[in-house]
N, C-alpha and C. Protein backbone atom coordinates (compact mmCIF):
# COMPACT_ATOMS: atom_id res chain seq x y z
N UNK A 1 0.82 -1.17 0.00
CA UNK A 1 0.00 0.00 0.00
C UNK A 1 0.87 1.24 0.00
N UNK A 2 0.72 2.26 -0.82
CA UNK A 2 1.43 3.71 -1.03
C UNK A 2 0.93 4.40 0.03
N UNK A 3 1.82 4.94 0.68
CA UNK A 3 1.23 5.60 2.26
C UNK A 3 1.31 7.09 1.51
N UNK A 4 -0.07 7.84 1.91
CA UNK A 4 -0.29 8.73 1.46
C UNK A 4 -0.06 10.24 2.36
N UNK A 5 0.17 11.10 2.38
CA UNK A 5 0.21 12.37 3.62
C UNK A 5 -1.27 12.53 4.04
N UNK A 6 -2.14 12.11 4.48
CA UNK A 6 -3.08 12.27 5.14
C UNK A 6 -3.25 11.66 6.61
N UNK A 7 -4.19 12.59 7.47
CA UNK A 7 -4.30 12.09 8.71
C UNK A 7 -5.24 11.28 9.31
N UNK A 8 -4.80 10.23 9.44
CA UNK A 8 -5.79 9.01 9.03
C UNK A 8 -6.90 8.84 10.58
N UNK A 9 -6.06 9.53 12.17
CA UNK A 9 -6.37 9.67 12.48
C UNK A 9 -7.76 10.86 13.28
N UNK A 10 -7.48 12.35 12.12
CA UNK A 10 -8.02 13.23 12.02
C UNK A 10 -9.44 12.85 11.31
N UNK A 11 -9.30 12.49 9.86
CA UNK A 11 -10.45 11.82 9.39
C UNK A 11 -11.40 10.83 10.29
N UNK A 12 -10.66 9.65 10.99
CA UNK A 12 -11.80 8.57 11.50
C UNK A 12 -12.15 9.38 12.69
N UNK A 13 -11.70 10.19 13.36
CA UNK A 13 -12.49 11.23 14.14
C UNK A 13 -13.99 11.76 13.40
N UNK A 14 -13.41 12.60 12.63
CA UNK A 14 -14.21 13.23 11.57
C UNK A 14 -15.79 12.27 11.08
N UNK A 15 -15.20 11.12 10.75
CA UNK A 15 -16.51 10.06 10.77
C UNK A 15 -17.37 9.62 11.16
N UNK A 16 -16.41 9.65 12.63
CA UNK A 16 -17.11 8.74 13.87
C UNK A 16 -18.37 9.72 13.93
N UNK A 17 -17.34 10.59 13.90
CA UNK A 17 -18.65 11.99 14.55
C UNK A 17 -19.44 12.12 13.32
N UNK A 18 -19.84 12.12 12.67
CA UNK A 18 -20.74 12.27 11.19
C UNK A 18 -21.61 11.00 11.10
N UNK A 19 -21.57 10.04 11.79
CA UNK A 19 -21.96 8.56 11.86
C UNK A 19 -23.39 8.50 12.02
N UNK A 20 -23.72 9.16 12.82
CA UNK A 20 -24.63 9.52 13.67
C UNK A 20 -25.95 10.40 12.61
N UNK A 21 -27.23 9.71 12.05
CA UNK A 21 -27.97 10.81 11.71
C UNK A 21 -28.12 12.02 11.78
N UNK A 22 -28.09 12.63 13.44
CA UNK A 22 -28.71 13.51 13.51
C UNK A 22 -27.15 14.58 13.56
N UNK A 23 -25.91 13.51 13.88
CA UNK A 23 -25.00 14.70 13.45
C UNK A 23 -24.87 14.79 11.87
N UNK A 24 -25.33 14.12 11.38
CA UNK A 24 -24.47 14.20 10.34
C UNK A 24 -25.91 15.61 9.54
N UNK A 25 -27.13 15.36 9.97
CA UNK A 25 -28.15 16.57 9.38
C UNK A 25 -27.41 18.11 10.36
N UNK A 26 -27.27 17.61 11.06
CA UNK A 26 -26.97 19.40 12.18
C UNK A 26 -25.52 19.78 11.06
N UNK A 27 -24.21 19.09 10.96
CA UNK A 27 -23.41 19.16 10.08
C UNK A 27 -23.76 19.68 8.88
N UNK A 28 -24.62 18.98 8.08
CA UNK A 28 -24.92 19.05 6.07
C UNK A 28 -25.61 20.36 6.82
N UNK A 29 -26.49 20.99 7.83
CA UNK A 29 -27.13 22.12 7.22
C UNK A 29 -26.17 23.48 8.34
N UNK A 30 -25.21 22.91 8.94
CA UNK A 30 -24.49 23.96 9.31
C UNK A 30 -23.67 24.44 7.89
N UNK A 31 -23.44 23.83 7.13
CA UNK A 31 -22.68 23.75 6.31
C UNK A 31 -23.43 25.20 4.94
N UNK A 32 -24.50 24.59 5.00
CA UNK A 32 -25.32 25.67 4.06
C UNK A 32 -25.52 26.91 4.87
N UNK A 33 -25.46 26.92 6.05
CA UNK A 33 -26.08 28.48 6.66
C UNK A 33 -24.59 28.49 7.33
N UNK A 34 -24.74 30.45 7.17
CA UNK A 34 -23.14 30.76 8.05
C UNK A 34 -23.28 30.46 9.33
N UNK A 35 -24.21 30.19 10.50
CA UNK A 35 -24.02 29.90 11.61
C UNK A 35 -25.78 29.76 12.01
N UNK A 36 -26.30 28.70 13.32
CA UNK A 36 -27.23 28.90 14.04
C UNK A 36 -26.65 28.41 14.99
N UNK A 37 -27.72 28.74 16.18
CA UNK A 37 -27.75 28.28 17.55
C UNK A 37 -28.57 27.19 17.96
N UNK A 38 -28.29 27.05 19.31
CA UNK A 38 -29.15 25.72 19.46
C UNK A 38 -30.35 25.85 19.42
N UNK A 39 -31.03 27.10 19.94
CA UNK A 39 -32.64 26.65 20.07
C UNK A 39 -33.22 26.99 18.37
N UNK A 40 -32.78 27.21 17.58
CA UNK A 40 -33.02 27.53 16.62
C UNK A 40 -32.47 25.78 15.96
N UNK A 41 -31.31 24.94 16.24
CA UNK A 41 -31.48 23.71 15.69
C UNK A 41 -32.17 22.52 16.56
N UNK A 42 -32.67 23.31 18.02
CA UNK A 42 -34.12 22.15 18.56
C UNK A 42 -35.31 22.56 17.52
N UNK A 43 -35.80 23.37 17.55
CA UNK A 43 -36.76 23.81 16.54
C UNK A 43 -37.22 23.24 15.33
N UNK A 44 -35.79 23.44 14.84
CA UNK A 44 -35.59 22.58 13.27
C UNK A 44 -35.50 21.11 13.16
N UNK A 45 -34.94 20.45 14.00
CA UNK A 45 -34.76 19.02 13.96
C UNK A 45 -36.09 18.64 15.25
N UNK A 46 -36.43 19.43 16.15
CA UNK A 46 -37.71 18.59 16.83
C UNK A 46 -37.20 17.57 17.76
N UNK A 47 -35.82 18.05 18.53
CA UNK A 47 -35.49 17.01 19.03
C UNK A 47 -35.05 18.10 20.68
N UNK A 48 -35.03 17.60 21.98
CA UNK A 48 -34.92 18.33 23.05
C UNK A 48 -33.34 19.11 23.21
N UNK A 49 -33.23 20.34 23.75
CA UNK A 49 -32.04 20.88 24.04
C UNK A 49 -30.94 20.23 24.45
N UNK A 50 -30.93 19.24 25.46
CA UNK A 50 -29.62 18.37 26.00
C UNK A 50 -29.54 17.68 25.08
N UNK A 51 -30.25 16.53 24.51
CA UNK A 51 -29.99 15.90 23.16
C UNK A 51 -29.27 16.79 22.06
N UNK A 52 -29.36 17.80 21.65
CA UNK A 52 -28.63 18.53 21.13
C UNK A 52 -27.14 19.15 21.35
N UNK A 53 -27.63 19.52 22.46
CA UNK A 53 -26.28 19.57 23.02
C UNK A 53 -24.67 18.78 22.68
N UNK A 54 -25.36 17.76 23.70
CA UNK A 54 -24.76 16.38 23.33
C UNK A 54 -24.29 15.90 22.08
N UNK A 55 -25.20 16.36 20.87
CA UNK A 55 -24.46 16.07 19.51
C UNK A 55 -23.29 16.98 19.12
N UNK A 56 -23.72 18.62 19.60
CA UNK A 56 -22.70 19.56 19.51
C UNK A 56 -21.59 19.06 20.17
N UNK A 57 -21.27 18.53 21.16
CA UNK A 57 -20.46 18.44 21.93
C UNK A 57 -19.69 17.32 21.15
N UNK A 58 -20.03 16.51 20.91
CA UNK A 58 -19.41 15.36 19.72
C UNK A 58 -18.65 16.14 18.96
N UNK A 59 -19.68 17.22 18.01
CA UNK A 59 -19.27 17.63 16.89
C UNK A 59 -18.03 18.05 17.04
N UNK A 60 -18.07 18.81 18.49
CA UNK A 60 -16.87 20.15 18.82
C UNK A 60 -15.76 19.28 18.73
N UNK A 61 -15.68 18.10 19.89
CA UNK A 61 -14.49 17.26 20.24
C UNK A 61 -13.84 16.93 18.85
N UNK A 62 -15.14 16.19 17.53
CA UNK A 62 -14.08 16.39 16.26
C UNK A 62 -13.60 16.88 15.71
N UNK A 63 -13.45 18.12 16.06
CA UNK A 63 -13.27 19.66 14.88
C UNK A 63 -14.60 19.63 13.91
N UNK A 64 -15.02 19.08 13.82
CA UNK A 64 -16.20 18.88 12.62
C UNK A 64 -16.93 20.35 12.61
N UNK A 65 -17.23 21.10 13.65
CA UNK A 65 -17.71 22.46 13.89
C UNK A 65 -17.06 23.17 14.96
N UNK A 66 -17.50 24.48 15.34
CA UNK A 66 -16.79 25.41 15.64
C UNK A 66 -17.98 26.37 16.17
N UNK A 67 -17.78 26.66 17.82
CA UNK A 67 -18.89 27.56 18.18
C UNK A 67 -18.13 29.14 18.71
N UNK A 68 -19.16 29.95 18.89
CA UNK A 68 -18.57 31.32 19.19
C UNK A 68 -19.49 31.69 19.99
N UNK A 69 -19.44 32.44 21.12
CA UNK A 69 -20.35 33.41 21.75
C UNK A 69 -20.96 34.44 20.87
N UNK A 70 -22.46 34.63 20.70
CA UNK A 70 -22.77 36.10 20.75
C UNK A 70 -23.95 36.14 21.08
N UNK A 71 -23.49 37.51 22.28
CA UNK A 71 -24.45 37.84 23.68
C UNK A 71 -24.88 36.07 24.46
N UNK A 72 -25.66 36.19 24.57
CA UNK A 72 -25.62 35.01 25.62
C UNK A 72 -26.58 33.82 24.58
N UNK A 73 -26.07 33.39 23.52
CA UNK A 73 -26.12 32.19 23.08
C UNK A 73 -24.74 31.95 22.09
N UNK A 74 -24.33 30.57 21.75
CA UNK A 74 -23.24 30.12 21.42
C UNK A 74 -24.24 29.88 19.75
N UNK A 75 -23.34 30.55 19.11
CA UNK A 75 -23.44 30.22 17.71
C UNK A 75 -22.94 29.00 16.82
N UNK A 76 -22.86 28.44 16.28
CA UNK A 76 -21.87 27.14 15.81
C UNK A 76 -22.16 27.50 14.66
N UNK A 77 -20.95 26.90 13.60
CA UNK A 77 -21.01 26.59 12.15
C UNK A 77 -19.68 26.19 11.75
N UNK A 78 -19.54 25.11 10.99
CA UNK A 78 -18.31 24.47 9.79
C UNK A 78 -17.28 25.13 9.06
N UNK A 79 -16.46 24.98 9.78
CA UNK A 79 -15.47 25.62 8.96
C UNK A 79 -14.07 24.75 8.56
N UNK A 80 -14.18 23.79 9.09
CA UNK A 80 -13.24 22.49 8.57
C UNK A 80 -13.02 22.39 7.29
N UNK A 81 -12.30 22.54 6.21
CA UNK A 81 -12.92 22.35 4.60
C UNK A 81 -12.68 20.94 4.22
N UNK A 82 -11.94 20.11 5.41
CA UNK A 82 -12.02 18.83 4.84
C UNK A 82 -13.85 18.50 5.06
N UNK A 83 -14.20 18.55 6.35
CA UNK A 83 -15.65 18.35 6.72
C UNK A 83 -16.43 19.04 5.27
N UNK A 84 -16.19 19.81 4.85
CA UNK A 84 -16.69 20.51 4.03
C UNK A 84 -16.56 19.58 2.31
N UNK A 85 -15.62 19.63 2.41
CA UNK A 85 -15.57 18.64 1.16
C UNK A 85 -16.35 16.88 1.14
N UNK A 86 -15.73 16.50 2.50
CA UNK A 86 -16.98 15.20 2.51
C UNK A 86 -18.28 15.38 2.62
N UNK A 87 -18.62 16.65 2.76
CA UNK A 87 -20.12 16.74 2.81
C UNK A 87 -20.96 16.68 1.74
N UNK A 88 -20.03 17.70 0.82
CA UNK A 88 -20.58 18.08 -0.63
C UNK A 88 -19.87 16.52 -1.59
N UNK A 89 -19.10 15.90 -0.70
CA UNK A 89 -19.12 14.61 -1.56
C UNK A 89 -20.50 14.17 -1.67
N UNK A 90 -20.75 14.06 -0.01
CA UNK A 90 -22.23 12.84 0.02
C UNK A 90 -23.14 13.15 -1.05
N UNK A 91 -23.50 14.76 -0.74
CA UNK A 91 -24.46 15.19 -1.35
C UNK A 91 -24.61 15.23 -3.02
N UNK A 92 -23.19 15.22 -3.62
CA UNK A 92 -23.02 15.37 -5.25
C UNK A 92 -23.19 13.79 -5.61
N UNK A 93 -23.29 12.48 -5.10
CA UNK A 93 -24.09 11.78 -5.71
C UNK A 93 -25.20 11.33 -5.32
């Protein structure tokens, strides 16, 4: 096998965390919008705040997303461009 420069361990992070339905929808539509918050992705997905949470918190540990304060809710959105590129893989076939 040709060993390639990639981080083989960065990616199966990246997966693990994408594995998951409901990360992998919070992901594909962080990806289209520059940023939401959580009660705005309980809303959208119909699923309770700690459950959410909990996926964010996945997400964060992979790099897969990226949150910011503003005023007193935490914003998140994708800025990984590898995450970014496997996304628009899934989606282009």
């Amino acid at each position: 096998m040709k060993e390639q420069n990639i981080d083989i361990e960065e990616y199966t992070a990246i997966f693990k965390a994408l594995a998951h339905p409901t990360r992998l929808t919070i992901a594909y539509n962080l990806m289209l919008k520059p940023e939401c918050n959580v009660s705005k992705m309980c809303e959208c997905l119909n699923i309770p705040q700690p459950t959410v949470s909990q996926h964010l918190s996945i997400l964060k540990n992979a790099k897969v997303i990226v949150g910011h304060r503003n005023g007193n809710q935490t914003c998140y959105k994708v800025e990984n461009l590898k995450v970014m590129r496997i996304l628009k893989q899934i989606v282009s076939n």
